[in-house]
C-alpha atoms as a PDB file:
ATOM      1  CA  UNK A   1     102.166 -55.363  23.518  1.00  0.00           C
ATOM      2  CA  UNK A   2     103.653 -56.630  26.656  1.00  0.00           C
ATOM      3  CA  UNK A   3     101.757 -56.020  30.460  1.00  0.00           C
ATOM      4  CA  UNK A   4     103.433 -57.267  33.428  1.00  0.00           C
ATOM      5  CA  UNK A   5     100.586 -57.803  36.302  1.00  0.00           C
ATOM      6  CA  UNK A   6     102.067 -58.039  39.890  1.00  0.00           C
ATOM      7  CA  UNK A   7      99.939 -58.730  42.981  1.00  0.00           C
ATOM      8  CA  UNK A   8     100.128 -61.291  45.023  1.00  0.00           C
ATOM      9  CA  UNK A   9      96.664 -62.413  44.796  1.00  0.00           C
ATOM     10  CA  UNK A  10      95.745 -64.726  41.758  1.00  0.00           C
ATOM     11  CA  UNK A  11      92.601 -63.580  42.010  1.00  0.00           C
ATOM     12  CA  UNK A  12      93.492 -59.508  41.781  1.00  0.00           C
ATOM     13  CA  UNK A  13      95.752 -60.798  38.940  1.00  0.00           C
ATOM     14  CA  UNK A  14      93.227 -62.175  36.988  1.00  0.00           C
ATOM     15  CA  UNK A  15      90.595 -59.753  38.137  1.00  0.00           C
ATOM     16  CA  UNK A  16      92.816 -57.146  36.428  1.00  0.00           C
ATOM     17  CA  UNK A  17      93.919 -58.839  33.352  1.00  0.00           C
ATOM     18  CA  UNK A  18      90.286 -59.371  32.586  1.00  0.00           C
ATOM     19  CA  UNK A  19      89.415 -55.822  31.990  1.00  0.00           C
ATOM     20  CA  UNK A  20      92.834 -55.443  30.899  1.00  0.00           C
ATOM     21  CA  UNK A  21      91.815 -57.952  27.817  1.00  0.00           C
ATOM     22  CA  UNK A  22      88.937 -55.631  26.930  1.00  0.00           C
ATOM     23  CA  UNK A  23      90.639 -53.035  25.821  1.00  0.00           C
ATOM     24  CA  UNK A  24      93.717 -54.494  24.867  1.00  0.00           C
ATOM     25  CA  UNK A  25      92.971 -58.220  23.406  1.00  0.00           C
ATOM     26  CA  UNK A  26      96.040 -58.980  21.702  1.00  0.00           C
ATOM     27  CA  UNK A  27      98.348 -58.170  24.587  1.00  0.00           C
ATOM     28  CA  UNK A  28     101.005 -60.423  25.833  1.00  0.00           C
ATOM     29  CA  UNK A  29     100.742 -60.824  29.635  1.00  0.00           C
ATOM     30  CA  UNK A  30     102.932 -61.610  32.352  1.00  0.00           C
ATOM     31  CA  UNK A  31     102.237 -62.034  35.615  1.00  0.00           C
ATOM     32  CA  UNK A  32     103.737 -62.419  39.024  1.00  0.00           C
ATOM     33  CA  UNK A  33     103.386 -62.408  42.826  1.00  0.00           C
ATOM     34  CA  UNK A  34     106.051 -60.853  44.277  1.00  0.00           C
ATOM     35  CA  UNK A  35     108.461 -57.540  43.504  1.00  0.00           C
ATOM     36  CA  UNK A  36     111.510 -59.805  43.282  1.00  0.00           C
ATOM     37  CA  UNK A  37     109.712 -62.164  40.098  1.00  0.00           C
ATOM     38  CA  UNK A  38     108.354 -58.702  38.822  1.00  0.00           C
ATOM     39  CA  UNK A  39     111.850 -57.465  38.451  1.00  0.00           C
ATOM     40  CA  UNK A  40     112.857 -60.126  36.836  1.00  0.00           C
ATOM     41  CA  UNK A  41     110.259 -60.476  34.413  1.00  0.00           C
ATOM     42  CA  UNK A  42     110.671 -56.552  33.730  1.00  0.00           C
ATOM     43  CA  UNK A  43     114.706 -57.109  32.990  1.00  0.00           C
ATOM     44  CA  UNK A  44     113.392 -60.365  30.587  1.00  0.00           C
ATOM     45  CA  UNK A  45     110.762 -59.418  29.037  1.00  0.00           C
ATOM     46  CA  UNK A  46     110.706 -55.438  29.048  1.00  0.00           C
ATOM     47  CA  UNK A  47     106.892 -54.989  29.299  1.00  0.00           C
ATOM     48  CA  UNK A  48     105.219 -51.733  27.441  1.00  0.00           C
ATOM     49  CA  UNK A  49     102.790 -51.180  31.086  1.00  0.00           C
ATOM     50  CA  UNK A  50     103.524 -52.692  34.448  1.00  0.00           C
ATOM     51  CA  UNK A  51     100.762 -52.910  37.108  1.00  0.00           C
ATOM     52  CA  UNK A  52     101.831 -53.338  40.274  1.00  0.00           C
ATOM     53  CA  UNK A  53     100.358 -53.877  43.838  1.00  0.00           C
ATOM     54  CA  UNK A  54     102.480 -52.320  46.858  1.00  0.00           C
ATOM     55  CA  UNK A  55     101.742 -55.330  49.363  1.00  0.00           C
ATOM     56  CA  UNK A  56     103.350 -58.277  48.848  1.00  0.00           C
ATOM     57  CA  UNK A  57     105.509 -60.528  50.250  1.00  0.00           C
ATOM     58  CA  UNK A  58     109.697 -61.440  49.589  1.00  0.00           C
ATOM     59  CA  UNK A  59     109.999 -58.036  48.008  1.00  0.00           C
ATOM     60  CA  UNK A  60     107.216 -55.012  48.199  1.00  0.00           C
ATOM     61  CA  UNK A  61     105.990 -52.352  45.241  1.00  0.00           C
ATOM     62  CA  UNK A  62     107.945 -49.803  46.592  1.00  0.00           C
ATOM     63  CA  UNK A  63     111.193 -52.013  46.169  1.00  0.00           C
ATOM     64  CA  UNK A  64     110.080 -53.376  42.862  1.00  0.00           C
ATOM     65  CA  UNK A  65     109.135 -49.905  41.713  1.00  0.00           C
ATOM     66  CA  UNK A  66     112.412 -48.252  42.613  1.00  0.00           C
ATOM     67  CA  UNK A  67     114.619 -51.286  40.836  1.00  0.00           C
ATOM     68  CA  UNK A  68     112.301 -51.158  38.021  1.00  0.00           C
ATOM     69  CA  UNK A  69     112.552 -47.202  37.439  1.00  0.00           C
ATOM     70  CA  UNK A  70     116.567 -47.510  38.055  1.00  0.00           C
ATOM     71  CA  UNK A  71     116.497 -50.773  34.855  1.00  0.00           C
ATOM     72  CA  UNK A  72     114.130 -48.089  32.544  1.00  0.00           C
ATOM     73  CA  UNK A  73     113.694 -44.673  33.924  1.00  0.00           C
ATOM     74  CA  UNK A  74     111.071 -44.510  30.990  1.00  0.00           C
ATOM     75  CA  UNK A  75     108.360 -47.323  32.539  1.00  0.00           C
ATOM     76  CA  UNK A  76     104.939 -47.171  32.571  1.00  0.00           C
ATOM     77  CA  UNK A  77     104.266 -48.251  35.612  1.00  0.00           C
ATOM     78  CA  UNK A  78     100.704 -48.313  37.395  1.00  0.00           C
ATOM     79  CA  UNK A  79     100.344 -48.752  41.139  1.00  0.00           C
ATOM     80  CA  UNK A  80      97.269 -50.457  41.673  1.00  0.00           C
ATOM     81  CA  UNK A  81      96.455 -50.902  45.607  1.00  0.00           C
ATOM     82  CA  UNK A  82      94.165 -50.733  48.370  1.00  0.00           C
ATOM     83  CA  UNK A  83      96.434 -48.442  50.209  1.00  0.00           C
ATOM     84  CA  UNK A  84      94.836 -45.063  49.147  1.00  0.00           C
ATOM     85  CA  UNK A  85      96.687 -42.799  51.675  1.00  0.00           C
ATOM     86  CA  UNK A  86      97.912 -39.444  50.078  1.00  0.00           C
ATOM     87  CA  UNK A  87     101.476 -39.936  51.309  1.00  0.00           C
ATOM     88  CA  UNK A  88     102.153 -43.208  49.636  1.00  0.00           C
ATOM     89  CA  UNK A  89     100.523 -41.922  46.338  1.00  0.00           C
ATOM     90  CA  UNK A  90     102.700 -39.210  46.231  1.00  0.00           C
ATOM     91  CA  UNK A  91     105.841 -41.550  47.314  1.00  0.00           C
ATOM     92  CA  UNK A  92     104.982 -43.801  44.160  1.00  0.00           C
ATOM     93  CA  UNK A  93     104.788 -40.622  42.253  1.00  0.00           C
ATOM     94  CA  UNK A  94     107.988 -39.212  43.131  1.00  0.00           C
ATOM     95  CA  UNK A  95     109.423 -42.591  42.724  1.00  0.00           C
ATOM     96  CA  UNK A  96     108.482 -42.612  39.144  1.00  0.00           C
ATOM     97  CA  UNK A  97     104.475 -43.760  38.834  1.00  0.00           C
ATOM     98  CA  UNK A  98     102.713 -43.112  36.245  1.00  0.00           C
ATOM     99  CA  UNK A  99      99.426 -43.297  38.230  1.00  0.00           C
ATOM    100  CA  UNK A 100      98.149 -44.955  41.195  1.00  0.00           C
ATOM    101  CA  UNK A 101      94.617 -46.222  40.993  1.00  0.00           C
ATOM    102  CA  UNK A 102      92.749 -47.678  43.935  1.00  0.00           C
ATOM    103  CA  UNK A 103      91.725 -51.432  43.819  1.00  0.00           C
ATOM    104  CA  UNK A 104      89.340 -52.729  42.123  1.00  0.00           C
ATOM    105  CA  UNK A 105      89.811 -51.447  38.892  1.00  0.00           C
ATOM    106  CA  UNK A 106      86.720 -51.869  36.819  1.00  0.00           C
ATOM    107  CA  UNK A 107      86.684 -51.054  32.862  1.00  0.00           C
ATOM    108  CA  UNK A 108      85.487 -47.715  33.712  1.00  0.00           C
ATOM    109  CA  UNK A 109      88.736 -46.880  35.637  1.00  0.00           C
ATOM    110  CA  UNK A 110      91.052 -49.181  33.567  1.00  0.00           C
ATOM    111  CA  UNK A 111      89.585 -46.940  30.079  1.00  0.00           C
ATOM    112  CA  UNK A 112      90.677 -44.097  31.965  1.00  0.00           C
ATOM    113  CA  UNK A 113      94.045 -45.494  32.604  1.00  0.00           C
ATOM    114  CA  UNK A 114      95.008 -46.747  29.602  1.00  0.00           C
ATOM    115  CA  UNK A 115      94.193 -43.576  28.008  1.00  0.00           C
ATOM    116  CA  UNK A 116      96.727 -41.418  30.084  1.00  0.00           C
ATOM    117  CA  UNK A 117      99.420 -43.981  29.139  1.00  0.00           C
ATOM    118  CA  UNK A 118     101.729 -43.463  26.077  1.00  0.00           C
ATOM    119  CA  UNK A 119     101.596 -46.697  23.361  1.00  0.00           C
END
């Protein structure tokens, strides 16, 4: 299985694909640090689960999101950020989310998530 991990942090990135590799050990990964690489890497490599951040810099998750859900209207795509606020969890929702989860995931919450996805 393929999992595309965007933030823009390396450290958030591998924070997440750490837990990530409990539960899911022979997964592929992917990762990148901006919307604009995550799109691309999404159109290339057509990852079963995206998790994406909504900060970042050259293009943001909302962008990414949108041009990701316009390439597969059927992605799996989990917004992971510190920005908790109910109106841009129900933006991302709208726009297609799966879930949103606030950061940091720990295996607790990523169990949790990986369960509500479809494999």
């Amino acid at each position: 299985m393929k999992i595309l991990v965007v933030d823009d942090s390396k450290l958030a990135r591998l924070s997440l694909i750490k837990t990530l590799k409990e539960y899911e050990p022979n997964a592929e990964f992917f990762e990148a640090e901006n919307g604009a690489i995550a799109v691309e890497l999404f159109q290339n490599e057509s990852p079963r689960v995206v998790f994406l951040d909504l900060t970042m810099p050259v293009m943001d998750g909302y962008e990414a999101l949108k041009r990701i859900m316009q390439i597969n209207p059927k992605a799996q795509v989990v917004v992971v950020s510190a920005d908790i606020q109910t109106q841009a969890q129900a933006q991302v929702l709208e726009m297609g989310a799966k879930l949103m989860v606030p950061k940091p995931i720990n295996s607790e919450k990523m169990l949790n998530v990986l369960q509500q996805l479809v494999f």
